[in-house]
N, C-alpha and C. Protein backbone atom coordinates (compact mmCIF):
# COMPACT_ATOMS: atom_id res chain seq x y z
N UNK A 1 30.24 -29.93 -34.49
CA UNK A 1 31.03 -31.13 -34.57
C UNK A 1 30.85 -31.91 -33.28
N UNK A 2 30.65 -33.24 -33.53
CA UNK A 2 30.71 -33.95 -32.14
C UNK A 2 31.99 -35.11 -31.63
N UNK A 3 31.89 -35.43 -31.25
CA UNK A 3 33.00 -36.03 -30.55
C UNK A 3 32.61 -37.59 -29.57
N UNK A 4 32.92 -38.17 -29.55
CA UNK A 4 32.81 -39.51 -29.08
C UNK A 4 33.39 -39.66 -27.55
N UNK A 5 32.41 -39.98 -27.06
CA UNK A 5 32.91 -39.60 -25.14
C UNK A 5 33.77 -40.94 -25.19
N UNK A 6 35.00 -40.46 -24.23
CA UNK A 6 35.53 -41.49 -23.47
C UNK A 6 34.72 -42.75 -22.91
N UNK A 7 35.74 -43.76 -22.75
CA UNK A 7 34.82 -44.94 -22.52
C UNK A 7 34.46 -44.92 -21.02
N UNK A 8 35.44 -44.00 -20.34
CA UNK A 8 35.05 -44.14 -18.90
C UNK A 8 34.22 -43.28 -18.50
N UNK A 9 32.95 -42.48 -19.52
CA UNK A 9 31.44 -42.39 -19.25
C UNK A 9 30.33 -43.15 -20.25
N UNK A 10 30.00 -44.20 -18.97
CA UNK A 10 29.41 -45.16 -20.46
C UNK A 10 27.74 -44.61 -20.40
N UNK A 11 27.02 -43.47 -20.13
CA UNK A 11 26.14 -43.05 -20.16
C UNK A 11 26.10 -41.57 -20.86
N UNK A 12 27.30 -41.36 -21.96
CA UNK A 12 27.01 -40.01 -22.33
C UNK A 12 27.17 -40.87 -24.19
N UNK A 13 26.59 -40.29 -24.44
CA UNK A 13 25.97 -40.89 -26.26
C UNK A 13 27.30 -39.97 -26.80
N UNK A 14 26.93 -38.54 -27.37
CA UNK A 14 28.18 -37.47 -27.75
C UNK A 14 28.24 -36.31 -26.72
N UNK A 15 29.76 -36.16 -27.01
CA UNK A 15 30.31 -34.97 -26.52
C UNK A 15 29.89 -33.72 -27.52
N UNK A 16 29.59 -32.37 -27.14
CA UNK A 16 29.31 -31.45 -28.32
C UNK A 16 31.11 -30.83 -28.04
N UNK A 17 31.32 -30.10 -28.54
CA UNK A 17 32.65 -29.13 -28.55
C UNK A 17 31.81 -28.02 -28.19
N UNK A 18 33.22 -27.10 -27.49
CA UNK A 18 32.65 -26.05 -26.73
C UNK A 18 33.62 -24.61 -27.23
N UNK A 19 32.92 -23.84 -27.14
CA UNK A 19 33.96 -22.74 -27.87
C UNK A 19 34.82 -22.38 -26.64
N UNK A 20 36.09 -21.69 -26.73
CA UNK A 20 35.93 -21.44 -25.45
C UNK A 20 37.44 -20.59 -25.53
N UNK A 21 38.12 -19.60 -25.02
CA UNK A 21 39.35 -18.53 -25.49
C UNK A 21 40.66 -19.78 -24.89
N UNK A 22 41.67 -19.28 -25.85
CA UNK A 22 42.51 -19.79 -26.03
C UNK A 22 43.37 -19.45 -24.99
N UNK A 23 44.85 -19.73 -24.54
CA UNK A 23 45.79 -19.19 -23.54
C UNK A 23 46.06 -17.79 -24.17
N UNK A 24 46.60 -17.25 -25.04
CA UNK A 24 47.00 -16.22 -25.94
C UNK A 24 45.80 -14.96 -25.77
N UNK A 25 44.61 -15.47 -26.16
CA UNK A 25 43.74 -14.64 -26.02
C UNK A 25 43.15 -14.12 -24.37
N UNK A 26 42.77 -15.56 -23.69
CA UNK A 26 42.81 -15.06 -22.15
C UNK A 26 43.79 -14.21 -21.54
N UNK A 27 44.96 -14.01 -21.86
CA UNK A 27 46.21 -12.91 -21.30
C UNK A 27 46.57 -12.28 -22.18
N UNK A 28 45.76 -11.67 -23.24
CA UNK A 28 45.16 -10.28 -24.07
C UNK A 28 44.16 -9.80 -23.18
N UNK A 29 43.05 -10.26 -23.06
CA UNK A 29 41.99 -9.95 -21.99
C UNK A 29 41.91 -10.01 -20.38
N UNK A 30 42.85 -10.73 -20.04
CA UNK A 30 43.37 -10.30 -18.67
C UNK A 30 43.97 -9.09 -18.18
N UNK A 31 45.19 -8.95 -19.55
CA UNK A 31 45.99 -8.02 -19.08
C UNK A 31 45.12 -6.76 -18.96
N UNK A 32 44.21 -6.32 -19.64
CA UNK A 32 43.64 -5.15 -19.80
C UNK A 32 42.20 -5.67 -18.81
N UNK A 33 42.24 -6.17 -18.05
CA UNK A 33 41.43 -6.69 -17.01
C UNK A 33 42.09 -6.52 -15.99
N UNK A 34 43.48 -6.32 -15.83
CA UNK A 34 44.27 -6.06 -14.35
C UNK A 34 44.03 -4.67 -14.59
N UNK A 35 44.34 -4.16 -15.52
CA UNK A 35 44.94 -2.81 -15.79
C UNK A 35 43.78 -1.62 -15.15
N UNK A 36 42.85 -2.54 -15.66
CA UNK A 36 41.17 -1.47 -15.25
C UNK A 36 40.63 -1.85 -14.05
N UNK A 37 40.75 -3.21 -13.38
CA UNK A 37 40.96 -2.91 -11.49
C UNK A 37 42.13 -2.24 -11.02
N UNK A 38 43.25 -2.08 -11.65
CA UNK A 38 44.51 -1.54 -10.74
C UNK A 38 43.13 0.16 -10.87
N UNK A 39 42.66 0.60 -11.71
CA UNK A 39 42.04 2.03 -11.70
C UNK A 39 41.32 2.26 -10.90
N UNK A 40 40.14 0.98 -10.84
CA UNK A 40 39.40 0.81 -9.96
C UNK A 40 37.91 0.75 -10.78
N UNK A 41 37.80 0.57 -12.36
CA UNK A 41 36.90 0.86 -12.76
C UNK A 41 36.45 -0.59 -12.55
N UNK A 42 36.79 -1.55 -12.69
CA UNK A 42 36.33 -3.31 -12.46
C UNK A 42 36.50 -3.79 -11.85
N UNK A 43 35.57 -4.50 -11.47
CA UNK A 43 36.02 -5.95 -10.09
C UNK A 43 35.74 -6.92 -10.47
N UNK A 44 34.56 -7.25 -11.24
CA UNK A 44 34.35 -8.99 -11.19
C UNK A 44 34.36 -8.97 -12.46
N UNK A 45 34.40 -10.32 -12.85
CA UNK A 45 33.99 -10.96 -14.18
C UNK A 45 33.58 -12.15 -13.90
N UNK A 46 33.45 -12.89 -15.41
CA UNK A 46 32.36 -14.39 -15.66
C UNK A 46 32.88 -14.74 -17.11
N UNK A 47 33.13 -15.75 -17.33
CA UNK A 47 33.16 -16.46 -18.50
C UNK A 47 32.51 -17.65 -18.28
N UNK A 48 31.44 -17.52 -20.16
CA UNK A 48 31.15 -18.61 -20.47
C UNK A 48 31.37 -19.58 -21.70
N UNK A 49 31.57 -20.87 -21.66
CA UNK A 49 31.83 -20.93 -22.17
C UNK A 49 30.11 -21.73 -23.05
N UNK A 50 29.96 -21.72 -24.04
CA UNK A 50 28.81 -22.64 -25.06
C UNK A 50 29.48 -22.95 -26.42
N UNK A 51 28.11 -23.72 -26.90
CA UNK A 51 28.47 -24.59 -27.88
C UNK A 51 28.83 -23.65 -29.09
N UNK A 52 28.39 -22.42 -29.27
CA UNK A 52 28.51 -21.30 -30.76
C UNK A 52 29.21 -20.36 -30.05
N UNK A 53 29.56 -19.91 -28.73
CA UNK A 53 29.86 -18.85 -28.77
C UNK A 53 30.93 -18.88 -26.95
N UNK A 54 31.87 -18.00 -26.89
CA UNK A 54 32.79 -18.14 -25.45
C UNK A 54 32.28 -16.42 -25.60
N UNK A 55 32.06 -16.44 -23.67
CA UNK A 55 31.64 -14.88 -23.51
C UNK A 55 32.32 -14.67 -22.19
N UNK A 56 33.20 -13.39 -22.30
CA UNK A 56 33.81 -13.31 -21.25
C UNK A 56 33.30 -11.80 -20.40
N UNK A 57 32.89 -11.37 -19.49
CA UNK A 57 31.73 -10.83 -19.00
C UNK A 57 32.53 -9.89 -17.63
N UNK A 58 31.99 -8.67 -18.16
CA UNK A 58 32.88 -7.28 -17.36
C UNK A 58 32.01 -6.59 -16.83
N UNK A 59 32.14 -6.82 -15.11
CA UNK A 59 30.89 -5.83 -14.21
C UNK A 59 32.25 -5.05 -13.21
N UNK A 60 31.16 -4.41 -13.00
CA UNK A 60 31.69 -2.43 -12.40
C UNK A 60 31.45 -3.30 -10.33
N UNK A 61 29.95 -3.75 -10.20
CA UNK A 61 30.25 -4.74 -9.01
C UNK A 61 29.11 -6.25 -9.61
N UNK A 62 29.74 -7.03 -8.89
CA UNK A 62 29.09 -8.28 -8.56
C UNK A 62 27.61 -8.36 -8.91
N UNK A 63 26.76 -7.58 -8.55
CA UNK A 63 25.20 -8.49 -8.04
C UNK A 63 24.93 -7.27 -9.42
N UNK A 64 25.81 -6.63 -10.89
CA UNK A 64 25.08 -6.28 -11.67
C UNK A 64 24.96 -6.65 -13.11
N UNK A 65 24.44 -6.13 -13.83
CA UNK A 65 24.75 -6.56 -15.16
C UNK A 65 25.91 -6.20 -15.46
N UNK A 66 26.30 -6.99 -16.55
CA UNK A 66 28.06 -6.67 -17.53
C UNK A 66 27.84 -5.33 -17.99
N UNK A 67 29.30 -5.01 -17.92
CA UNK A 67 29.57 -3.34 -18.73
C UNK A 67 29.61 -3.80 -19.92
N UNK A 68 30.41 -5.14 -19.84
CA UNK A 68 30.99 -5.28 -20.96
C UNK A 68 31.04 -6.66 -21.91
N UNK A 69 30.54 -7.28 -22.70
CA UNK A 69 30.69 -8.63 -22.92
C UNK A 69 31.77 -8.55 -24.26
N UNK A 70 33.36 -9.20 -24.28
CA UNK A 70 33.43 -9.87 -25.01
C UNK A 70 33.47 -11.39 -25.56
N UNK A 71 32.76 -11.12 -26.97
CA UNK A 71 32.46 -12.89 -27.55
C UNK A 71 33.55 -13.24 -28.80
N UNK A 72 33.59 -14.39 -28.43
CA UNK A 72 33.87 -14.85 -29.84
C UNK A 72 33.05 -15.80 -30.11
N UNK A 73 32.85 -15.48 -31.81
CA UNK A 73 31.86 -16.59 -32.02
C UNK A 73 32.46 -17.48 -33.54
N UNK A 74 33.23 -17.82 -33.53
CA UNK A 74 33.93 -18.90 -34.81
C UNK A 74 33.55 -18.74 -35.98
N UNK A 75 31.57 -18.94 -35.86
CA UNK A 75 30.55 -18.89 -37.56
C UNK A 75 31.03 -17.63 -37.91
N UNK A 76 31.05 -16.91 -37.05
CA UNK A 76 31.34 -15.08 -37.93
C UNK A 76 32.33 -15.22 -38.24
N UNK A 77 33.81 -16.04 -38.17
CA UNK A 77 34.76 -15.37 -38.88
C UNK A 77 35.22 -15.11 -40.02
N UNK A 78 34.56 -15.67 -40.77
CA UNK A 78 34.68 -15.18 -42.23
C UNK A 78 34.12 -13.69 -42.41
N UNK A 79 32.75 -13.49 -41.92
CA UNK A 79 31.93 -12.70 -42.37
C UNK A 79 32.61 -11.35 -41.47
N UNK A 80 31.65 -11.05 -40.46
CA UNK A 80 31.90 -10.03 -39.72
C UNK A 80 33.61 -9.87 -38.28
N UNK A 81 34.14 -11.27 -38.18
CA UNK A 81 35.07 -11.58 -37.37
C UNK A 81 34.89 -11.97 -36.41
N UNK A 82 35.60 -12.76 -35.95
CA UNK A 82 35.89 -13.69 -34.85
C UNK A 82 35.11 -13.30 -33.05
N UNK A 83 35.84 -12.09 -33.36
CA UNK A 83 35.49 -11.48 -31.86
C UNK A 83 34.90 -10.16 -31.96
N UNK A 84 34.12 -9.89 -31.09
CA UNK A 84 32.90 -8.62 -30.36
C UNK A 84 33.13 -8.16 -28.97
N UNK A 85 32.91 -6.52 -29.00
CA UNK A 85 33.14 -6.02 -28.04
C UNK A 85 31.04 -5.50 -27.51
N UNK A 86 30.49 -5.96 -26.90
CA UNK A 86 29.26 -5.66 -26.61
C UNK A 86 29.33 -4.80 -25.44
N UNK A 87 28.43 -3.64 -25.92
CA UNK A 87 28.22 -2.93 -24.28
C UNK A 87 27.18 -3.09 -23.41
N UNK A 88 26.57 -2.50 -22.47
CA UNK A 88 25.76 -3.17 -21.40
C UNK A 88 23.86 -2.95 -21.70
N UNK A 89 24.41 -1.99 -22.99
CA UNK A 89 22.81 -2.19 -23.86
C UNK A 89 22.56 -2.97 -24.98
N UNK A 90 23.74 -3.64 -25.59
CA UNK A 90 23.55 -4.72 -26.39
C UNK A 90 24.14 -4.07 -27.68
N UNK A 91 24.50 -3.25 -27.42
CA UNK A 91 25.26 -2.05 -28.89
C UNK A 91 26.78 -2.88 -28.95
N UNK A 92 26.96 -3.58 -30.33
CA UNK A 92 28.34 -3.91 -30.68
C UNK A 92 29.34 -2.45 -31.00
N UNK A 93 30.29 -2.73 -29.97
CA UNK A 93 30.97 -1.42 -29.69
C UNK A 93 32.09 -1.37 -30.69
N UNK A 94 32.88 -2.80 -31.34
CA UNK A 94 33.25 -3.38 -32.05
C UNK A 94 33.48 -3.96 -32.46
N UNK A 95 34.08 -4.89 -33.68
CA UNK A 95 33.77 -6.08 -34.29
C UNK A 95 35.12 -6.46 -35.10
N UNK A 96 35.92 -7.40 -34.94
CA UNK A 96 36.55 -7.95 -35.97
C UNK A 96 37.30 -9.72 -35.73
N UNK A 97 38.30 -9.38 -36.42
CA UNK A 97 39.47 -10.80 -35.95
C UNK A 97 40.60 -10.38 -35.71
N UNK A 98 40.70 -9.64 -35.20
CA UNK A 98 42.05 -9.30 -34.65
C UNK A 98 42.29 -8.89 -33.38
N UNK A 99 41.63 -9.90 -31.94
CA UNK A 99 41.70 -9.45 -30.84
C UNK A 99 42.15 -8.35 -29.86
N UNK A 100 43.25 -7.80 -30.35
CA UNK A 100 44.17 -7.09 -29.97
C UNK A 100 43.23 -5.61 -30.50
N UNK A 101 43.15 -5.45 -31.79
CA UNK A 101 42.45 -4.08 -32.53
C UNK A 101 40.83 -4.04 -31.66
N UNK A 102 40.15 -5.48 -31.58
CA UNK A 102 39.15 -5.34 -30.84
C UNK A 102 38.95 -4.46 -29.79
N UNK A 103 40.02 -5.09 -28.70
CA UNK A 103 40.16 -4.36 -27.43
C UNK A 103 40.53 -2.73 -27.22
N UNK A 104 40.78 -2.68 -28.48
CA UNK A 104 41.31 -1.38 -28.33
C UNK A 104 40.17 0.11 -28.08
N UNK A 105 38.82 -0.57 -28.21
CA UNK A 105 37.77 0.52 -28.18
C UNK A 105 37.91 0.67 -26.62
N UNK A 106 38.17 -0.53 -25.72
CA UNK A 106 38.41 -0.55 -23.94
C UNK A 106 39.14 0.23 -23.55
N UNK A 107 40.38 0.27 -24.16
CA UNK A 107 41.77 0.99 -23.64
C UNK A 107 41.48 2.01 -23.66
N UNK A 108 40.52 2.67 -24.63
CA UNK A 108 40.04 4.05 -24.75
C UNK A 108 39.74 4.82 -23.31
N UNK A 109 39.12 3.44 -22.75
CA UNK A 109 38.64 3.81 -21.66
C UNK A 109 40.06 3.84 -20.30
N UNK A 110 41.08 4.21 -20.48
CA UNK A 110 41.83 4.13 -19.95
C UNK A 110 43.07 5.96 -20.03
N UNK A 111 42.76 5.88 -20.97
CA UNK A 111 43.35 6.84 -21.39
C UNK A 111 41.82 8.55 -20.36
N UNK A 112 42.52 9.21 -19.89
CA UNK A 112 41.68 10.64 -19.00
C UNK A 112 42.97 11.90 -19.03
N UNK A 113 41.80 13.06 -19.29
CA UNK A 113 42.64 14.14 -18.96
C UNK A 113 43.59 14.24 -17.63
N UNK A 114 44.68 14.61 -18.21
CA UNK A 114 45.20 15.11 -16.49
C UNK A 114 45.08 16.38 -16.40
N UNK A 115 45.07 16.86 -14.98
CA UNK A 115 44.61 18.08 -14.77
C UNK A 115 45.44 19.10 -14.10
């Protein structure tokens, strides 16, 4: 879908729309983004946002690849769902529309024997 730029850029033809997480969903994915630096397993992240797809991007440090990418991508939600949990080999870890059930393969990672 495109969109008609404001008049006060008179050198842009169209705007594209951008996918990009909602307030609701960013503090679903935050919260369990504090939760796993308070452990110490995460430090940085990255979100992007594009025209098919918002990717919000989970590294262990800085200068490496993501542990973790989740996407949402809109075209899937009928089919396979809204949002993806990707791991750092490209293996969909899980898949649906229900953000919350998504995340839940992460939390896994939260849960350790005590000893």
């Amino acid at each position: 879908m495109t969109v008609q730029p404001p008049s006060h850029l008179p050198f842009a033809t169209t705007l594209h729309e951008q996918v990009c997480f909602d307030r609701r969903e960013l503090s679903a994915i935050l919260a369990l983004y504090g939760r796993m630096v308070a452990l110490g397993e995460w430090r940085d992240y990255g979100i992007s946002t594009l025209r098919d797809l918002a990717v919000f991007e989970i590294y262990r440090r800085t200068a490496e690849n993501p542990l973790y990418r989740i996407e949402k991508r809109p075209k899937l939600r009928t089919r396979q769902g809204l949002y993806a949990v990707v791991g750092m080999d490209g293996q969909i870890l899980r898949r649906g529309g229900d953000l919350a059930q998504v995340l839940r393969v992460l939390e896994r990672k939260l849960i350790r024997p005590v000893d």
